[in-house]
Structures are given as C-alpha cells and as structure tokens.
C-alpha atoms as a PDB file:
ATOM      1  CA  UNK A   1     -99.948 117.195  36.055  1.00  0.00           C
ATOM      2  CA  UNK A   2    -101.499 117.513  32.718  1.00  0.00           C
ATOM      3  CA  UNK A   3    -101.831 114.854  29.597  1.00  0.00           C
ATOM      4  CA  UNK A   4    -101.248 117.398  26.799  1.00  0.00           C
ATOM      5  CA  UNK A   5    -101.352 115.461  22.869  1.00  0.00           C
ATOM      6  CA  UNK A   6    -101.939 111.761  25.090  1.00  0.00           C
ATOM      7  CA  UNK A   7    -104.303 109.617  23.078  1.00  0.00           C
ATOM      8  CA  UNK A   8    -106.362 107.969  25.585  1.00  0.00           C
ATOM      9  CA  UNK A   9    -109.226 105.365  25.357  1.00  0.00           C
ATOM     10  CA  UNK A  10    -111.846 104.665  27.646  1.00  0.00           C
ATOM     11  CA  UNK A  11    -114.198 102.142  27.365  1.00  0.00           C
ATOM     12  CA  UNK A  12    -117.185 101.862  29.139  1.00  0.00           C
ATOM     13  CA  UNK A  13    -117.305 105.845  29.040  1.00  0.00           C
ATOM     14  CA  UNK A  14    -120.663 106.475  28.212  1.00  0.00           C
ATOM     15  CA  UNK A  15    -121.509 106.865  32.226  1.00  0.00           C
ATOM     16  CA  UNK A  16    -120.259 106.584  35.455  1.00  0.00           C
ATOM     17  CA  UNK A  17    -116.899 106.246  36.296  1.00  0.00           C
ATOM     18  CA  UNK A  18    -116.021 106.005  32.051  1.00  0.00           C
ATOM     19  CA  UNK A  19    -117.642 109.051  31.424  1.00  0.00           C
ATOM     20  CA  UNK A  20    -116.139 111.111  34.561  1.00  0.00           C
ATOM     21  CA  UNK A  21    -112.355 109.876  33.512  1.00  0.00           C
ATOM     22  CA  UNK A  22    -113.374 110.860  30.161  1.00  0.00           C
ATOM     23  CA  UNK A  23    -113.919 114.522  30.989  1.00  0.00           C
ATOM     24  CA  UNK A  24    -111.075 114.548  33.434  1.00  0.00           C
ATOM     25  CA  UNK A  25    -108.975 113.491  30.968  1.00  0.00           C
ATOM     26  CA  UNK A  26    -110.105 116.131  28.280  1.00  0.00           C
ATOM     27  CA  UNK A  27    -110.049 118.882  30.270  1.00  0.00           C
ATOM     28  CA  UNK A  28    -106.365 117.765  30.980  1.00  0.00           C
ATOM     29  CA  UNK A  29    -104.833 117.696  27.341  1.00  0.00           C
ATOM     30  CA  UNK A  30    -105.716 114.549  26.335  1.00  0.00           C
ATOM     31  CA  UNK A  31    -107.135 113.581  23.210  1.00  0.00           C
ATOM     32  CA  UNK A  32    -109.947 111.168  24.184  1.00  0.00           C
ATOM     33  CA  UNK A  33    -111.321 108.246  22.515  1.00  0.00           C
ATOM     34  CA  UNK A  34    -114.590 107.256  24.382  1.00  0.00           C
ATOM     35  CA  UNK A  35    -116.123 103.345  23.353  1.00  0.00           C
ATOM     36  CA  UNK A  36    -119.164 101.872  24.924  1.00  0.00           C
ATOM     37  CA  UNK A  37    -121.943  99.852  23.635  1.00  0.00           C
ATOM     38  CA  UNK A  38    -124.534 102.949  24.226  1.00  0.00           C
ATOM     39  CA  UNK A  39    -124.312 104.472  21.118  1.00  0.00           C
ATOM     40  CA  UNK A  40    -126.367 107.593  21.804  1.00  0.00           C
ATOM     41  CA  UNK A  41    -124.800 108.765  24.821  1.00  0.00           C
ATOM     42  CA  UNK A  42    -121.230 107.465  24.395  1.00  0.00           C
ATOM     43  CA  UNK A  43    -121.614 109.839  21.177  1.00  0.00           C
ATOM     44  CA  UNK A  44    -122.766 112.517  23.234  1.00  0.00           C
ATOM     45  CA  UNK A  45    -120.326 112.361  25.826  1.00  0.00           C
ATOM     46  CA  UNK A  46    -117.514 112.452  23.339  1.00  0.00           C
ATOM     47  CA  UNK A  47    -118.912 115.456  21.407  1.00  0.00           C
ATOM     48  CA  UNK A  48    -119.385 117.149  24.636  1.00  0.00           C
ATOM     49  CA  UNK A  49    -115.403 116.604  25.480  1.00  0.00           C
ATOM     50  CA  UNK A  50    -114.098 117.316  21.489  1.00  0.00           C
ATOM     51  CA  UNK A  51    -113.332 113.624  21.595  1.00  0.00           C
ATOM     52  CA  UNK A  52    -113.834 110.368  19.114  1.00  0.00           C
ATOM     53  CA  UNK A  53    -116.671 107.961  20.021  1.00  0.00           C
ATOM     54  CA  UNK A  54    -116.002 104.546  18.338  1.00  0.00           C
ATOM     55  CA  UNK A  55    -118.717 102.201  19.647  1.00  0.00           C
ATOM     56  CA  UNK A  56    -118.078  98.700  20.654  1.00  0.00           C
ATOM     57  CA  UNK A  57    -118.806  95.858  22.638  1.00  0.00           C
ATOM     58  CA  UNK A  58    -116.353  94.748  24.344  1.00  0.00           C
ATOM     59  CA  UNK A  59    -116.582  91.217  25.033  1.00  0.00           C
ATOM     60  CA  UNK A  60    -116.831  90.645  21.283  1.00  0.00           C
ATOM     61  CA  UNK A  61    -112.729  90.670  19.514  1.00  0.00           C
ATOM     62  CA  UNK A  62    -113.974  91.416  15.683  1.00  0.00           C
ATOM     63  CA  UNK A  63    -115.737  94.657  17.965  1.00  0.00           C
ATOM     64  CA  UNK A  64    -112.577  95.569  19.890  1.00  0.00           C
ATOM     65  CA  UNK A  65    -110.244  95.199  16.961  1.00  0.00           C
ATOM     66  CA  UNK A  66    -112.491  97.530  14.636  1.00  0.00           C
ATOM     67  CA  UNK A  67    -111.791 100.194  17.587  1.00  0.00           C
ATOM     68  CA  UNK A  68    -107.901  99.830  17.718  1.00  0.00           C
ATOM     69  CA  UNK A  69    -107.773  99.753  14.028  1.00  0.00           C
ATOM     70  CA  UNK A  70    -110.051 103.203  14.089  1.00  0.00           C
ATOM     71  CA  UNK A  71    -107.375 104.525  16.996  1.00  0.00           C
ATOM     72  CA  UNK A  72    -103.996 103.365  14.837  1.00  0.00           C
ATOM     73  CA  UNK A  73    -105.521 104.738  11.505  1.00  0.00           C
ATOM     74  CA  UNK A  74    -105.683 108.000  13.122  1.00  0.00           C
ATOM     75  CA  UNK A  75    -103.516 108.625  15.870  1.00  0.00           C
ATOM     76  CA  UNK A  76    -100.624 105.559  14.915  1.00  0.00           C
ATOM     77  CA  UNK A  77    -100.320 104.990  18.899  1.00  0.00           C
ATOM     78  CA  UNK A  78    -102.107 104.541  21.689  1.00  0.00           C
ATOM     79  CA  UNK A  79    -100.563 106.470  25.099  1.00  0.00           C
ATOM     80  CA  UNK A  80    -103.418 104.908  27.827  1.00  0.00           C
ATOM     81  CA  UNK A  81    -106.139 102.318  28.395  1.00  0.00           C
ATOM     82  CA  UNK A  82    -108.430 103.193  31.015  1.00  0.00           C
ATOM     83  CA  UNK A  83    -111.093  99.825  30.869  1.00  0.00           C
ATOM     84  CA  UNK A  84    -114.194 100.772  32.781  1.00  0.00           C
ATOM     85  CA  UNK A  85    -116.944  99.159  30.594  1.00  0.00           C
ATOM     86  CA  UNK A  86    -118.686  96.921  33.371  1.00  0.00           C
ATOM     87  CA  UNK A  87    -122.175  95.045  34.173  1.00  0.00           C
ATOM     88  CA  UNK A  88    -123.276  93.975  37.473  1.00  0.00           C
ATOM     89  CA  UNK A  89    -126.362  91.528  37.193  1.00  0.00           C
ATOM     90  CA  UNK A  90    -128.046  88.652  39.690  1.00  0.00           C
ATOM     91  CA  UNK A  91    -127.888  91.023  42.946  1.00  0.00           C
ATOM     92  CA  UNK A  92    -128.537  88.850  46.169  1.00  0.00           C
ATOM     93  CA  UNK A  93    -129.392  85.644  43.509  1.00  0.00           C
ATOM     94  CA  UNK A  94    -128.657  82.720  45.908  1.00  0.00           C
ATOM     95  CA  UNK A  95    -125.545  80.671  44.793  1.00  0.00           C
ATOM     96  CA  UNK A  96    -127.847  77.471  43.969  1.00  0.00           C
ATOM     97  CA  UNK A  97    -130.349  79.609  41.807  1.00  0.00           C
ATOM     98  CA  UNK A  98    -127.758  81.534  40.031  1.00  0.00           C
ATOM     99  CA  UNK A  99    -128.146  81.100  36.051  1.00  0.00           C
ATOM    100  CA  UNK A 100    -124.981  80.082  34.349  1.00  0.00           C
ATOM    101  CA  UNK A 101    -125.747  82.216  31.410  1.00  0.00           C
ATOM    102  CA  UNK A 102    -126.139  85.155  33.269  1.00  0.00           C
ATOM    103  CA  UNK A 103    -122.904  84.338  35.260  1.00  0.00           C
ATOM    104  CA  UNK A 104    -121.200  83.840  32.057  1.00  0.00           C
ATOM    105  CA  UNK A 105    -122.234  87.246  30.775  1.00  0.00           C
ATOM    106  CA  UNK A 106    -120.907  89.034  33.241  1.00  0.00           C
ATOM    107  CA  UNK A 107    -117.665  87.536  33.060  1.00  0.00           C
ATOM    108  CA  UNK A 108    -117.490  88.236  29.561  1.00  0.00           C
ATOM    109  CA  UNK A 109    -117.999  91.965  29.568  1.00  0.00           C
ATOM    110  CA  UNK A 110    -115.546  92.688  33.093  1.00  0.00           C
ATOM    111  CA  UNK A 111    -113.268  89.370  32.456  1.00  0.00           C
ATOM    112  CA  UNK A 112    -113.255  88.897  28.796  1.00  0.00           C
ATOM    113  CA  UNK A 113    -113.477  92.726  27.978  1.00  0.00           C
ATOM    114  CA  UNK A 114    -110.475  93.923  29.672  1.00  0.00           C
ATOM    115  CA  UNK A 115    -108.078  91.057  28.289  1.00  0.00           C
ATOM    116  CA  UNK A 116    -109.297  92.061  24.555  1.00  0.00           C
ATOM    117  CA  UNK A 117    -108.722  95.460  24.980  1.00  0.00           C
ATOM    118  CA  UNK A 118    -105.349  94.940  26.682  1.00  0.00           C
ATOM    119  CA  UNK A 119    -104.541  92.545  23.634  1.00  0.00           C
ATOM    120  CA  UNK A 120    -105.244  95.171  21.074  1.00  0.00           C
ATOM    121  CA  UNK A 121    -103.768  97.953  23.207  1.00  0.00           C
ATOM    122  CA  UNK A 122    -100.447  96.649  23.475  1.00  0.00           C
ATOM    123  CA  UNK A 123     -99.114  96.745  19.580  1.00  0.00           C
ATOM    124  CA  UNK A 124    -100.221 100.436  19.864  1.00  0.00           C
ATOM    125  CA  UNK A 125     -98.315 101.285  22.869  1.00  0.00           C
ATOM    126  CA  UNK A 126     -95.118  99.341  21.442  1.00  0.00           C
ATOM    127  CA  UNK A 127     -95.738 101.803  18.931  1.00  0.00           C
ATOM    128  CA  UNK A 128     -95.268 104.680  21.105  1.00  0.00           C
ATOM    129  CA  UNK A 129     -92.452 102.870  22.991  1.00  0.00           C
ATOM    130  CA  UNK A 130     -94.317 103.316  26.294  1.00  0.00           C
ATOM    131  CA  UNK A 131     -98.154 102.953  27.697  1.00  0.00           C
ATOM    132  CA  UNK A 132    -100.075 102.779  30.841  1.00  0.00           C
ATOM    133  CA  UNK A 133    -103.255 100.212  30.878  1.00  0.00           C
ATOM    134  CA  UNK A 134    -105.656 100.698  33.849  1.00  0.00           C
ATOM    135  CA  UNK A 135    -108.141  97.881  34.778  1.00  0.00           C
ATOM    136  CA  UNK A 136    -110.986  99.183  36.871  1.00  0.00           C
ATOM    137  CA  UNK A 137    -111.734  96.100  39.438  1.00  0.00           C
ATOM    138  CA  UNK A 138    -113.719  96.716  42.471  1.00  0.00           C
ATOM    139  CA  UNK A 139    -113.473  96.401  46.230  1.00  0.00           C
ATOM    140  CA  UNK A 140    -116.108  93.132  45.199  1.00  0.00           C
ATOM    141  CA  UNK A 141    -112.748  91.640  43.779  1.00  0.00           C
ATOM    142  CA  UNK A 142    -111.426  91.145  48.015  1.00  0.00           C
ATOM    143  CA  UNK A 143    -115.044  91.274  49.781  1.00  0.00           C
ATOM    144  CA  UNK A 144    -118.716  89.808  49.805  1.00  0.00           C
ATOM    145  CA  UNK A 145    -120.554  91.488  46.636  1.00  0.00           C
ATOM    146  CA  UNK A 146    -123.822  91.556  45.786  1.00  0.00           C
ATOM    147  CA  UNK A 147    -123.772  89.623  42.854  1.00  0.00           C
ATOM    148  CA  UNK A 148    -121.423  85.729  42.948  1.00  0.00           C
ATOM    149  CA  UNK A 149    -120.762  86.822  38.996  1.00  0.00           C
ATOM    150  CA  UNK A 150    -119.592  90.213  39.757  1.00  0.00           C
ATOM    151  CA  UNK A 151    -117.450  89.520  42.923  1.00  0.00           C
ATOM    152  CA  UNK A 152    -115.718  86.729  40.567  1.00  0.00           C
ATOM    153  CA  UNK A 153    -115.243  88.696  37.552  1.00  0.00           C
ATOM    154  CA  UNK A 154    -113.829  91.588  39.340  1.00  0.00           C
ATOM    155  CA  UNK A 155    -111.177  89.048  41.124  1.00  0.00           C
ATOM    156  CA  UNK A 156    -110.706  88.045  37.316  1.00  0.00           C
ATOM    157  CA  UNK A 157    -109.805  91.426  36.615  1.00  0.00           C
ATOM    158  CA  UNK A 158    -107.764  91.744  39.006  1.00  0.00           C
ATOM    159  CA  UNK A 159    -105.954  88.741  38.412  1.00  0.00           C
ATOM    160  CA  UNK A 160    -105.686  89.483  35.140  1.00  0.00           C
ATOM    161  CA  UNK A 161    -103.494  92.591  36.052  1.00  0.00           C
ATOM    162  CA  UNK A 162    -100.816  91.273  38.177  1.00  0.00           C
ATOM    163  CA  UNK A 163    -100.198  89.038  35.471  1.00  0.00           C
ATOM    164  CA  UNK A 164     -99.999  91.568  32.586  1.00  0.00           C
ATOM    165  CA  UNK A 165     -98.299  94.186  34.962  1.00  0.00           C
ATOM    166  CA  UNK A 166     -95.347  91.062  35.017  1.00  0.00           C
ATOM    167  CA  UNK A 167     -95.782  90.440  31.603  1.00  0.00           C
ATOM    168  CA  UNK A 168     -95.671  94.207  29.876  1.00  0.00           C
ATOM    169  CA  UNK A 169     -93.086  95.567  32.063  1.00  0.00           C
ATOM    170  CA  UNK A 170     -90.290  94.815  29.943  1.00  0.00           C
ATOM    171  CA  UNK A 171     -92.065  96.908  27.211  1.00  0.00           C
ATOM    172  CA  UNK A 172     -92.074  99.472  29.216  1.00  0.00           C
ATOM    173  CA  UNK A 173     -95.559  99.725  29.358  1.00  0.00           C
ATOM    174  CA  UNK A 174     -97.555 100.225  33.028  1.00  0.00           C
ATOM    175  CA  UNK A 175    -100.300  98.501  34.643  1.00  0.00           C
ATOM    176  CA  UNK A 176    -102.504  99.598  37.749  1.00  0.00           C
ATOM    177  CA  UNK A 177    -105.407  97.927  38.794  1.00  0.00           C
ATOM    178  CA  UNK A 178    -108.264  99.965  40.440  1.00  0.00           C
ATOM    179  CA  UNK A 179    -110.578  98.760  43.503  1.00  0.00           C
ATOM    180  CA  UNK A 180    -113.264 101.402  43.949  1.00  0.00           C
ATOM    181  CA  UNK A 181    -115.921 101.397  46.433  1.00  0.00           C
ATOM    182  CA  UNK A 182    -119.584 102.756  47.070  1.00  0.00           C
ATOM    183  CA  UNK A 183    -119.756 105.016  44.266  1.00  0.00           C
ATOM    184  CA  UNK A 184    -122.613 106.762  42.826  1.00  0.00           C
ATOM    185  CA  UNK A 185    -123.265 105.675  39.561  1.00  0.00           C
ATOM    186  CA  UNK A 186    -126.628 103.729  37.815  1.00  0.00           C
ATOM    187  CA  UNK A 187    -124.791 100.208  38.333  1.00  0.00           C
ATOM    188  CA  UNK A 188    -124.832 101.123  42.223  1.00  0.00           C
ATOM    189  CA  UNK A 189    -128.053 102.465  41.994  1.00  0.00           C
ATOM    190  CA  UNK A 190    -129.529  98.825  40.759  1.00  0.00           C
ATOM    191  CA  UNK A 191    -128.071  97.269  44.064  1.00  0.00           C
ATOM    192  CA  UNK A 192    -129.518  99.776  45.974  1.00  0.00           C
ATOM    193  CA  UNK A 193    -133.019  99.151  44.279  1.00  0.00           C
ATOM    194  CA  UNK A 194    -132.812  95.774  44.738  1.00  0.00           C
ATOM    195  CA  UNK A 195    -131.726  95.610  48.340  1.00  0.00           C
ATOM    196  CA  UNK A 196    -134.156  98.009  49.205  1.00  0.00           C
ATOM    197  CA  UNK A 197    -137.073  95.738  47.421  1.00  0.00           C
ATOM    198  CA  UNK A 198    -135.857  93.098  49.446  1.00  0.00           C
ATOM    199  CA  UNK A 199    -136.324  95.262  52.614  1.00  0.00           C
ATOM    200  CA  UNK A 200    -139.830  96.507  51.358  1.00  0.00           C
ATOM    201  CA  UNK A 201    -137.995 100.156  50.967  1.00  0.00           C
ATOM    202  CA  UNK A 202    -138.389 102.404  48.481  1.00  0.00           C
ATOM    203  CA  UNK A 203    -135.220 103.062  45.870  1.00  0.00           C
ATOM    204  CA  UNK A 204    -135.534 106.621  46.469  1.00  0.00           C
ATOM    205  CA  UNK A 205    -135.659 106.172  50.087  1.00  0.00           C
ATOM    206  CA  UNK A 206    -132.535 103.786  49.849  1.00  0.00           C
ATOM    207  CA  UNK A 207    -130.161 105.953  47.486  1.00  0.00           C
ATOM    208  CA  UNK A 208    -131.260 109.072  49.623  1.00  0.00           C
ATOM    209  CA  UNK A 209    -130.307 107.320  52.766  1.00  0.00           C
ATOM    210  CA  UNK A 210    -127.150 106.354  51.381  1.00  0.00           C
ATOM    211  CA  UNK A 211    -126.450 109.035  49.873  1.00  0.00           C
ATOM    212  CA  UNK A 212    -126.836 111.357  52.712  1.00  0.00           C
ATOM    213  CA  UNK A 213    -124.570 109.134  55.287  1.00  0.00           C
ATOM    214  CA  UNK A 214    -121.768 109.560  52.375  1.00  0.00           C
ATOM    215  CA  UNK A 215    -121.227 106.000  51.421  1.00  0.00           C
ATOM    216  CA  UNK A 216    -121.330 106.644  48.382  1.00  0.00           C
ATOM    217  CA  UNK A 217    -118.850 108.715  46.612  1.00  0.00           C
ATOM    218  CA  UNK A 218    -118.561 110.685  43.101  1.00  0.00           C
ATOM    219  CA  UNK A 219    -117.620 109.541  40.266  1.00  0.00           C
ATOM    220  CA  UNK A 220    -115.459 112.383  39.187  1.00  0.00           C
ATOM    221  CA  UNK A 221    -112.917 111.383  41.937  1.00  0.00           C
ATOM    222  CA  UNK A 222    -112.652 108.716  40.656  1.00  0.00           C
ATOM    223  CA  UNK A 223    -111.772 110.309  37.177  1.00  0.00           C
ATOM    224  CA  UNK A 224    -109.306 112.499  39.165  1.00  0.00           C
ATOM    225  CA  UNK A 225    -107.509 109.632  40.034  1.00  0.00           C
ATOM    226  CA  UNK A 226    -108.075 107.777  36.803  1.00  0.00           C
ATOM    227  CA  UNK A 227    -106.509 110.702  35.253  1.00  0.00           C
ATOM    228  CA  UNK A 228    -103.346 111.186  37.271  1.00  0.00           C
ATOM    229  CA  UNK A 229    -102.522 107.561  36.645  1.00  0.00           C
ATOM    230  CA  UNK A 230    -102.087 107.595  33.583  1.00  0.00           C
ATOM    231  CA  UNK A 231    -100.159 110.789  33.599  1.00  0.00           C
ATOM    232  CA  UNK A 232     -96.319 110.818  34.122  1.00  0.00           C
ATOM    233  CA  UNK A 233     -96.567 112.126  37.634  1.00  0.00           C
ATOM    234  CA  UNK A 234     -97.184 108.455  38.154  1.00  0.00           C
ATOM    235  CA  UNK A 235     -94.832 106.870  36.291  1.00  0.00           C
ATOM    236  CA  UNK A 236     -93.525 105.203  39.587  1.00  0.00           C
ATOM    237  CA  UNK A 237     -96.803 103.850  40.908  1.00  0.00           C
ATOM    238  CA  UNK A 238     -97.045  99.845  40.690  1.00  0.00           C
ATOM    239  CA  UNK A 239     -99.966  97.715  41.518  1.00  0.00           C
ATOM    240  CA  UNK A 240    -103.582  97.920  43.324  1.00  0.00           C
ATOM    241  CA  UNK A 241    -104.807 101.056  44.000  1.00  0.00           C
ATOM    242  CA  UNK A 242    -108.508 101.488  46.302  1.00  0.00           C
ATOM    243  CA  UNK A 243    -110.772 104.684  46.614  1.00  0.00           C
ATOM    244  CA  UNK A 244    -113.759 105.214  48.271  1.00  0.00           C
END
C-alpha cells in the first residue's frame, strides 16, 4: 500500500490524530497539505514532512476556500480529505448550565468544519475524476461523552457522512467516517484533567493511570489507518469504521 504523487489534505494536522496521519501519509508517497488554525506548529509539522502548510480556520468558508484555491493553484486536484480539525469544550458541564455559545462553537469547528471542507473538496476531486473524503467522528457520536456539545457534533459528523457517502458516490468519489476511541492526544488529556479535578486527583496521576491500564491508544494508529483509507487498497471499504 503506498500513496505515491496523492495530494492529500489534512486539516486539523497540527497535533494529534492530524499530525500522526500527516506523517503517515508522507512517509507513504503522498504529497501533504497540512491546515490548522495553529500557525506555528501546523508550519512546523509540514516542514518536518516536506509538505505545504496553508493555515485556516475551518468553521469560517472565505478561510476554507482560500485553502482549496491555494491546493487547485498548485496541484489542479485534490486526491483525499482527511478532516480531523476538532475542539472538545464544557467537559461534565450539566445539561441546564451548558452555555449556548460555547455549544455553538463546538458545532461549528466539528459540524460546520467538515461540511465546508467537503464543499470545497469536491470540485477538486471531480477534477481528478475520483477522491476519498474521511470525516473523523468519535465513539462520542454512539455513547455518553464528556461534553453534550461534543457528543452532538460528532453525531453531526457522522450524519453528515452517510449523507455525502449517498450523495458523492455517483462521482465516484468515497466517503468513510471514523469513530475513534481513548486516544492519547492533548484534547483527551483536558478530559482527563478535568475528571480528575472533579475527583480531587491529580492530571498527572489521572493520564498516568490511564495510560498505564492501556485505554488510551496512539495516535499514529490511528494515522496508519487514516492512511490506508485513503489509499486504493481500500477502494472497496464503505461506511463507519471504529479503532481503539
């Protein structure tokens, strides 16, 4: 399996899950187009890789569109959308206190952000005659989160690619939705924190706990997987897939 010449773009890939399916992906052919609103390391993590950062946030459309104008200016197509630019915020906020702003914000980044990108993505892969989109949801999408916001946006998400998997398959473009679970990245960390604060725990001693009964797994296998999907080898692969 390889993705030799694929242009790829990955938003949220300045960390986490983004950032491991960004170096999977590298190391695997493909040229890489990281986007995230962290300037600084979403540069980094691109130079590190021989990739393009074009920064961006993605709940904003005049944003989005300046990146898919970047990508068609220089590569005329776009081969795979890997959307992994995510927030998680109000952890274990009761229902009744939870601030609409701060529900709406979330929704806006995991909700919002994937249907813009998918918008913009999809002249680019009619370009190329083919195209595989992957929306990162989360086992929060079919289970109690943390967070009412996140739990709903990721069932957005979700939602959101069933429908474009229907729509898009007559242009012969591919969409797979992706439920991971515990894994260790600085958004997982913040639940962690905060549970543990409710608990009178340390952080440290929380992540270390978790960490050591291995609920929590790497990013980078997630990135393996991230990067086989949007490789031929599985051209035949339809719906929800779940990790650890």
């Amino acid at each position: 399996m390889h993705l030799k010449d694929k242009v790829v773009l990955i938003t949220g890939g300045a960390a986490g899950i983004g950032r491991a399916a960004a170096e999977v992906c590298a190391a695997r052919g493909a040229q890489v187009i990281v986007t995230d609103f962290n300037e600084q390391q979403g540069a980094a993590v691109a130079a590190a890789i021989d990739g393009l950062f074009a920064p961006a946030n993605v709940a904003d459309e005049a944003s989005v569109k300046q990146v898919f104008e970047q990508i068609d200016a220089r590569y005329g197509r776009l081969d795979a959308l890997i959307t992994a630019a995510g927030v998680l915020k109000g952890a274990y906020v009761p229902v009744e206190e939870f601030p609409l702003d701060v529900f709406r914000q979330v929704v806006d980044v995991n909700v919002i952000g994937s249907f813009l990108c998918a918008k913009h993505a999809v002249p680019l892969m009619k370009k190329a005659g083919r195209g595989v989109i992957v929306l990162i949801s989360s086992v929060a999408a079919t289970n109690v989160s943390s967070s009412v916001a996140y739990g709903s946006s990721k069932g957005g998400v979700s939602s959101l690619g069933i429908t474009l998997a229907g729509k898009l398959a007559p242009d012969n473009i591919r969409v797979n939705v992706v439920h991971p679970g515990g894994i260790k990245t600085n958004m997982k960390l913040s639940v962690i924190a905060r549970e543990a604060e409710m608990k009178g725990q340390s952080a440290e001693q929380a992540w270390a706990s978790a960490a050591a009964g291995a609920e929590l797994g790497e990013p980078e296998g997630v990135g393996r997987i991230l990067a086989w999907l949007i490789s031929d080898d599985a051209d035949y692969v339809r719906g929800f897939l779940y990790t650890r």
